[in-house]
N, C-alpha and C. Protein backbone atom coordinates (compact mmCIF):
# COMPACT_ATOMS: atom_id res chain seq x y z
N UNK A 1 -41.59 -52.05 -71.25
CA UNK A 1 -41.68 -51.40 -69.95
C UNK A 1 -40.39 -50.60 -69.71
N UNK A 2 -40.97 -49.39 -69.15
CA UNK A 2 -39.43 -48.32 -69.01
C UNK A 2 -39.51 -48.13 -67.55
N UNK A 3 -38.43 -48.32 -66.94
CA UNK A 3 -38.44 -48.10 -65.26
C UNK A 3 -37.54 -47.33 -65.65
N UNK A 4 -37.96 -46.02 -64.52
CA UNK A 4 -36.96 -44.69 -64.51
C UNK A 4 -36.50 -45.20 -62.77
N UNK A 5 -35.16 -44.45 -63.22
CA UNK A 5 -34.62 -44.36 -61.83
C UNK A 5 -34.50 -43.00 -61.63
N UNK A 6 -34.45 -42.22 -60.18
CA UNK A 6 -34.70 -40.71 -59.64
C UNK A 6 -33.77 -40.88 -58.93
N UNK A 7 -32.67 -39.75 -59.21
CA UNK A 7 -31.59 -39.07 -57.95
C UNK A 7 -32.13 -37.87 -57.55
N UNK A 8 -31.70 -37.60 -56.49
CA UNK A 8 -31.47 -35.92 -56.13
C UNK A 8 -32.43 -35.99 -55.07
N UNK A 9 -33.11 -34.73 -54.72
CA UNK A 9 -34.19 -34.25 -54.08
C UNK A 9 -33.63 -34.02 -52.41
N UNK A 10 -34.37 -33.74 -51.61
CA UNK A 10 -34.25 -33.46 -50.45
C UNK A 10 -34.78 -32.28 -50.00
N UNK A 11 -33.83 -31.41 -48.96
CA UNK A 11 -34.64 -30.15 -48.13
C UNK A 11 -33.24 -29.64 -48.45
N UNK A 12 -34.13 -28.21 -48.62
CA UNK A 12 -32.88 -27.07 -48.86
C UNK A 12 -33.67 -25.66 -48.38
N UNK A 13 -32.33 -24.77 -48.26
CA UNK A 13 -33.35 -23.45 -47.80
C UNK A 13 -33.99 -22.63 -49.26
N UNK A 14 -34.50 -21.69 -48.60
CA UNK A 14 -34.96 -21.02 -49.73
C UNK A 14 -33.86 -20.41 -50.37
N UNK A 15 -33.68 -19.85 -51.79
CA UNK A 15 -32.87 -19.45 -52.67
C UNK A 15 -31.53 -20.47 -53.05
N UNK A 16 -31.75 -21.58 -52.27
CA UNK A 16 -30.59 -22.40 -52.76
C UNK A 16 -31.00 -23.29 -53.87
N UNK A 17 -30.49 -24.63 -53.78
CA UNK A 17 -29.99 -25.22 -55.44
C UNK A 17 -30.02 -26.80 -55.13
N UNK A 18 -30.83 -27.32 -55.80
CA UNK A 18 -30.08 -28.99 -56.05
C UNK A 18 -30.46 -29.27 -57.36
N UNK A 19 -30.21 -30.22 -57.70
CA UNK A 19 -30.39 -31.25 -59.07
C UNK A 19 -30.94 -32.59 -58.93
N UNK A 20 -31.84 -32.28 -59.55
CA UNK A 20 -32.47 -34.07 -59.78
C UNK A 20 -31.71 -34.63 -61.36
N UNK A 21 -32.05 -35.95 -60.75
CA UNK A 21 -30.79 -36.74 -62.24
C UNK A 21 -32.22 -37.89 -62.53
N UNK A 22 -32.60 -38.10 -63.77
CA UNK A 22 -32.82 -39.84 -64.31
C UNK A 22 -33.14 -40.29 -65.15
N UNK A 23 -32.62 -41.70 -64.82
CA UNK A 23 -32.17 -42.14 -66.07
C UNK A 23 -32.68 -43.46 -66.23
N UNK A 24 -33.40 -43.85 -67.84
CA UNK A 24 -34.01 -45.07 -67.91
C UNK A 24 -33.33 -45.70 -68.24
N UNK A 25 -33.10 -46.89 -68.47
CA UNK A 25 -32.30 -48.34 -68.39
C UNK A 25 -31.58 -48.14 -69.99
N UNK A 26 -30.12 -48.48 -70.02
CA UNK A 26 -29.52 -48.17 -71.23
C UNK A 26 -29.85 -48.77 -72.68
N UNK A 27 -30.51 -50.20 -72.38
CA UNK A 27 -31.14 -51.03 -73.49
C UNK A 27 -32.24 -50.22 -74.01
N UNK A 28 -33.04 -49.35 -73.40
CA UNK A 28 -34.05 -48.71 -74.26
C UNK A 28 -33.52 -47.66 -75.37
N UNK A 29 -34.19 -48.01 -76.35
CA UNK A 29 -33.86 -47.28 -77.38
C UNK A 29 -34.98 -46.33 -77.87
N UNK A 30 -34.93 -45.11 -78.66
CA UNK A 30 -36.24 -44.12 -79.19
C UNK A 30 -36.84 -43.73 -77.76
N UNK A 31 -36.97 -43.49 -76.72
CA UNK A 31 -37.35 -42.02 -75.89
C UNK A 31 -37.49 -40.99 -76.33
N UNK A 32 -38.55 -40.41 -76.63
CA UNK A 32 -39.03 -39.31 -76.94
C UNK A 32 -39.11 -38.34 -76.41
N UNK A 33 -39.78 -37.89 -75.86
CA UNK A 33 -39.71 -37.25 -74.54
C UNK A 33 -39.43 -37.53 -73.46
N UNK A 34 -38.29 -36.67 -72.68
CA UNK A 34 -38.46 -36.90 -71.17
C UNK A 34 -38.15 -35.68 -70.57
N UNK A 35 -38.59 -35.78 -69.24
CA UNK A 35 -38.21 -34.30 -68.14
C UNK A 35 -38.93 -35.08 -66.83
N UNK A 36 -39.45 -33.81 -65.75
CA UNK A 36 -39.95 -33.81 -65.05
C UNK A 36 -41.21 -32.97 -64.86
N UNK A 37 -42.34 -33.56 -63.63
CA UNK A 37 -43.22 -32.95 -63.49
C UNK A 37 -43.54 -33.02 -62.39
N UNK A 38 -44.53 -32.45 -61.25
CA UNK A 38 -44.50 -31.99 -59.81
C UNK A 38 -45.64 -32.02 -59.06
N UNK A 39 -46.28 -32.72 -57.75
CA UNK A 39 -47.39 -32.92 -57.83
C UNK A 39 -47.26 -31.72 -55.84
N UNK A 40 -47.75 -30.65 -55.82
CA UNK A 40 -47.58 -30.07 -54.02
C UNK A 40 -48.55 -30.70 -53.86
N UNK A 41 -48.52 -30.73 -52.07
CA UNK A 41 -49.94 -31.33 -51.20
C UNK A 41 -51.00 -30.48 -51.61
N UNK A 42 -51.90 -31.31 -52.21
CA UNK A 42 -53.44 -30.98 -52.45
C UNK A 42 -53.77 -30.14 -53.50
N UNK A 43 -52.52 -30.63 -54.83
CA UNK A 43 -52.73 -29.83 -56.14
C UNK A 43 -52.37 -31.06 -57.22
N UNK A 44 -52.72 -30.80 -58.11
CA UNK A 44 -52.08 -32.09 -59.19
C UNK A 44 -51.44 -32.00 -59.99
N UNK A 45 -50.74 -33.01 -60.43
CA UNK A 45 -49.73 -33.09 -61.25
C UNK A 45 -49.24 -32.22 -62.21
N UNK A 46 -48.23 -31.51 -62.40
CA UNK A 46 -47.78 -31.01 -62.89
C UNK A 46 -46.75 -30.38 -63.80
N UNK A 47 -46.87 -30.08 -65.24
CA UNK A 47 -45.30 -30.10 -65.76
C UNK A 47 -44.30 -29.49 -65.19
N UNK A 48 -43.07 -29.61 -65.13
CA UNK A 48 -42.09 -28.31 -64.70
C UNK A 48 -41.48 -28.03 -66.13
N UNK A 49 -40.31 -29.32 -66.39
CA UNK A 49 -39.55 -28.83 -67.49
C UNK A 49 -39.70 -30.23 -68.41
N UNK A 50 -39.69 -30.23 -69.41
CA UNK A 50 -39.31 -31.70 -70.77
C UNK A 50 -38.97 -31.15 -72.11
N UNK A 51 -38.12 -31.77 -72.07
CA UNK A 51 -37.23 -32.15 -73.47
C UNK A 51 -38.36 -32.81 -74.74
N UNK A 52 -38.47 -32.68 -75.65
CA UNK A 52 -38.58 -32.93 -76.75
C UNK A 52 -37.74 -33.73 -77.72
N UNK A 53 -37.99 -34.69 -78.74
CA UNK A 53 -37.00 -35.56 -79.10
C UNK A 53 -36.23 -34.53 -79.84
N UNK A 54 -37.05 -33.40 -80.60
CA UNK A 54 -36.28 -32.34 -81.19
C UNK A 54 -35.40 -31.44 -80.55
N UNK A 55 -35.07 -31.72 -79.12
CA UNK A 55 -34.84 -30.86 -78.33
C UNK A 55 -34.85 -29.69 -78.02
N UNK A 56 -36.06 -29.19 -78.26
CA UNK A 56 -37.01 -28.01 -77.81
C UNK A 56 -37.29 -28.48 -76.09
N UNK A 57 -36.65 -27.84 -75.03
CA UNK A 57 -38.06 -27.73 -74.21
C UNK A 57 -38.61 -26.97 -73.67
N UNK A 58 -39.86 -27.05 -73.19
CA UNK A 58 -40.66 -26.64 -72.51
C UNK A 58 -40.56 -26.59 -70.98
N UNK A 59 -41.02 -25.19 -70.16
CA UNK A 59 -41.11 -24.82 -68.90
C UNK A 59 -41.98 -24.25 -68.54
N UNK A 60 -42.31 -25.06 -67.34
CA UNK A 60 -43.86 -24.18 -66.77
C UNK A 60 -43.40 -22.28 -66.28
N UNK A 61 -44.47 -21.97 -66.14
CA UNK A 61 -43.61 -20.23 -66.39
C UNK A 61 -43.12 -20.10 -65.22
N UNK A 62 -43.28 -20.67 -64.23
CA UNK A 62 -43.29 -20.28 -62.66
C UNK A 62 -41.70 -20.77 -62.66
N UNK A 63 -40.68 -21.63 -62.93
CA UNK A 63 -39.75 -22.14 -62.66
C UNK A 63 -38.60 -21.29 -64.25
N UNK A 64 -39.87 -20.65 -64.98
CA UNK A 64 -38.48 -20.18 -66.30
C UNK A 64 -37.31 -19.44 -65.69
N UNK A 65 -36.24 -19.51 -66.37
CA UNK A 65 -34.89 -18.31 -65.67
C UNK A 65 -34.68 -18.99 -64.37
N UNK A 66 -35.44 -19.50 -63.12
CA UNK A 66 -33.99 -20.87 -62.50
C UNK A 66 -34.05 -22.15 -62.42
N UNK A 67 -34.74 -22.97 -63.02
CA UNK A 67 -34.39 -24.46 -63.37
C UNK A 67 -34.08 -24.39 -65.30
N UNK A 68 -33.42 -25.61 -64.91
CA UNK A 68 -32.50 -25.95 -66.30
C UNK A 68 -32.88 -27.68 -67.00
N UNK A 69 -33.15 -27.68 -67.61
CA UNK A 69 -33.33 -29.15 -68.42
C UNK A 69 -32.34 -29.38 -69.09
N UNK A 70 -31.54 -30.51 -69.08
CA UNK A 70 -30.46 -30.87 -69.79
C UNK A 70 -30.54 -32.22 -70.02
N UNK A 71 -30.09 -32.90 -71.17
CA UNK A 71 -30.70 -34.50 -71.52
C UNK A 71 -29.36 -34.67 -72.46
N UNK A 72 -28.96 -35.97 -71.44
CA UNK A 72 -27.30 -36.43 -72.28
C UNK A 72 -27.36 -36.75 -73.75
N UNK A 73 -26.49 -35.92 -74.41
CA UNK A 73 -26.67 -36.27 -75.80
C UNK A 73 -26.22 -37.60 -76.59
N UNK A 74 -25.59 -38.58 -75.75
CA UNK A 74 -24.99 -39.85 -76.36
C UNK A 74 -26.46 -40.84 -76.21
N UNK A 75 -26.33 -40.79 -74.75
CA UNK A 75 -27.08 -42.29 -74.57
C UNK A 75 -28.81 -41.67 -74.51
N UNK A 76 -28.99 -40.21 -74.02
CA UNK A 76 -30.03 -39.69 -74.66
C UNK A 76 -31.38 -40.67 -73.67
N UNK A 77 -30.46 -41.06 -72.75
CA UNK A 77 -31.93 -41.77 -71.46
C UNK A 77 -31.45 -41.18 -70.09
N UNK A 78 -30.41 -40.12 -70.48
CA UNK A 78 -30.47 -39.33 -69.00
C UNK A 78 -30.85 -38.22 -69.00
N UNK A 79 -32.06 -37.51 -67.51
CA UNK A 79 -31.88 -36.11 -67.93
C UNK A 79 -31.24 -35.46 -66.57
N UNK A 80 -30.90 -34.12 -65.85
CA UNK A 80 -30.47 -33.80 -65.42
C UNK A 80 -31.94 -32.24 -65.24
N UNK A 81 -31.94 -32.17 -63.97
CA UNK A 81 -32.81 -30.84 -63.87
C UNK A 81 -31.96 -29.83 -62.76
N UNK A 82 -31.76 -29.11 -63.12
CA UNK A 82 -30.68 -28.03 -62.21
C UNK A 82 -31.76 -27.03 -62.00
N UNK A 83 -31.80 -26.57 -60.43
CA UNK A 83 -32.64 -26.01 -59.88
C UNK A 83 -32.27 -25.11 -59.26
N UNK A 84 -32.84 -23.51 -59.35
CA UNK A 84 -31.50 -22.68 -58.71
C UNK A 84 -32.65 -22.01 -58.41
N UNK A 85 -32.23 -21.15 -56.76
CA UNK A 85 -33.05 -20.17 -56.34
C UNK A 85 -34.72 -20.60 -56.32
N UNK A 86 -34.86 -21.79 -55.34
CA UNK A 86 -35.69 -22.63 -54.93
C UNK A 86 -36.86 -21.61 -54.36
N UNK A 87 -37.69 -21.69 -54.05
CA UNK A 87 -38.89 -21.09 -53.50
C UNK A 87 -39.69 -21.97 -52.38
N UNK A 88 -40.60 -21.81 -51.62
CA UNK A 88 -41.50 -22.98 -50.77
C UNK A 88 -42.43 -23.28 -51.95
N UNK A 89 -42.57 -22.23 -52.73
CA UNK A 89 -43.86 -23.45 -53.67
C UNK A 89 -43.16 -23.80 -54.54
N UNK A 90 -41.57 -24.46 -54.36
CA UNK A 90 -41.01 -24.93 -55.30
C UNK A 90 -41.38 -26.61 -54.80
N UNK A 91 -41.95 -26.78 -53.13
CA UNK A 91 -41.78 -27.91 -52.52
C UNK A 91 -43.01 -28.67 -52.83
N UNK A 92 -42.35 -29.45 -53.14
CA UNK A 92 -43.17 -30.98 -53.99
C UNK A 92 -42.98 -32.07 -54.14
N UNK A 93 -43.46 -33.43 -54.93
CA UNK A 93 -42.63 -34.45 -54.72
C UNK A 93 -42.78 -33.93 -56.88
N UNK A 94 -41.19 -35.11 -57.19
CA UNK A 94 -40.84 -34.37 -58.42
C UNK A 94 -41.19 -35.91 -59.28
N UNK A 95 -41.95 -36.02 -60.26
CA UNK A 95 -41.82 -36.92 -60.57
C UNK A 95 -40.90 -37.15 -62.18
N UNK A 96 -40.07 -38.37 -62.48
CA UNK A 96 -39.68 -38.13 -63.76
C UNK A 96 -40.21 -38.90 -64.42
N UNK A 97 -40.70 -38.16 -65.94
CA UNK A 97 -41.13 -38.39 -67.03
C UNK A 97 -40.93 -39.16 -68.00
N UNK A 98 -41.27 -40.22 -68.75
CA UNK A 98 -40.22 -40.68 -70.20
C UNK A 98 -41.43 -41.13 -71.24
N UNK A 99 -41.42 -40.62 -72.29
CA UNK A 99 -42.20 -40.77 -73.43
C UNK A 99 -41.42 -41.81 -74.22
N UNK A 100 -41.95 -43.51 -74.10
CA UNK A 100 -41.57 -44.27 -75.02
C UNK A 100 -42.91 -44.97 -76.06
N UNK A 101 -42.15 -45.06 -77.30
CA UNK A 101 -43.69 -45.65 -78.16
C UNK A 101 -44.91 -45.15 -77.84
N UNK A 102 -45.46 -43.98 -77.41
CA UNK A 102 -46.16 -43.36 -77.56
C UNK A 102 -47.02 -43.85 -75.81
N UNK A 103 -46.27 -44.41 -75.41
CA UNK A 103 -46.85 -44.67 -74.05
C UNK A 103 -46.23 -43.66 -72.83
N UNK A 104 -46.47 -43.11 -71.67
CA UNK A 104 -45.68 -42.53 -70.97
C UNK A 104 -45.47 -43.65 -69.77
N UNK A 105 -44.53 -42.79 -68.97
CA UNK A 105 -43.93 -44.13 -68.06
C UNK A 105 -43.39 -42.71 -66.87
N UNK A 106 -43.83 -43.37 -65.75
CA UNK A 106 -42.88 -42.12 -64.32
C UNK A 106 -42.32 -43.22 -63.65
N UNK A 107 -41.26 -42.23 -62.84
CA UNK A 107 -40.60 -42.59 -61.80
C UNK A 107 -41.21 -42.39 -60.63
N UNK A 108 -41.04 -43.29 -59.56
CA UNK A 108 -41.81 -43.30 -58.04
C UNK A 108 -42.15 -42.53 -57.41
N UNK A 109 -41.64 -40.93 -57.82
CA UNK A 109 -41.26 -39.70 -57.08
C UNK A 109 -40.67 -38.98 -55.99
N UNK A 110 -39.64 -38.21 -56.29
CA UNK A 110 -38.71 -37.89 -55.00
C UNK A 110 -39.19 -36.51 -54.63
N UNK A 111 -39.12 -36.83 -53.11
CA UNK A 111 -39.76 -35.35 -52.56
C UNK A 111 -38.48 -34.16 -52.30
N UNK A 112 -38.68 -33.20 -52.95
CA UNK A 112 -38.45 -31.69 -52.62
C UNK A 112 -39.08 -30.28 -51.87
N UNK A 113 -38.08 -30.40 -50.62
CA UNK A 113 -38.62 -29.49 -49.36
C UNK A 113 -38.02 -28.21 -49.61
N UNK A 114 -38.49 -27.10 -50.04
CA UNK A 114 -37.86 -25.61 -49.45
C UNK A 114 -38.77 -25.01 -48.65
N UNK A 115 -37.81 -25.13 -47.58
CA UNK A 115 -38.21 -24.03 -46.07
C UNK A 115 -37.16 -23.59 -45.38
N UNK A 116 -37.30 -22.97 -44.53
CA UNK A 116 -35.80 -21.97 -44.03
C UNK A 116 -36.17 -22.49 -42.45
């Protein structure tokens, strides 16, 4: 069992910036994939950004050029999503991702508001 923990999120105006952070428990070892993905009111789930164990990742097209995926290279169970130049249909709740043993696993989800 992988419990993710979720930082970040909140309300911001439009064109501004936060970062979501998380990170699964340090005893897990082999994570494969992880990132985040995004569910707005009355649409479903959705990728934004994930890492690859090869570290390739992937971005939904709508967020390419201002969010950032970054995944600590030591302990390799944190990721970091840097979010720049926010939008209202950036507002969602964010959920994080972790691909272990071929099972997936999310975090509870933290909500993200852009409105002015």
């Amino acid at each position: 069992q992988v419990q993710l923990e979720e930082f970040g999120g909140g309300w911001v105006h439009p064109g501004g910036s936060l970062t979501l952070s998380c990170e699964a428990p340090a005893h897990v070892f082999g994570i494969t994939a992880m990132g985040w993905y995004r569910q707005a009111p009355g649409k479903q789930r959705g990728l934004v950004a994930v890492v690859g164990d090869d570290g390739r990742t992937r971005y939904v097209d709508s967020v390419k050029g201002r969010f950032s995926l970054l995944r600590d290279s030591i302990t390799r169970n944190t990721v970091h999503l840097q979010m720049d130049s926010l939008e209202p249909e950036d507002t969602a709740v964010y959920y994080c991702y972790a691909n272990w043993d071929g099972v997936a696993y999310w975090g509870k989800g933290t909500l993200v508001t852009v409105s002015s």
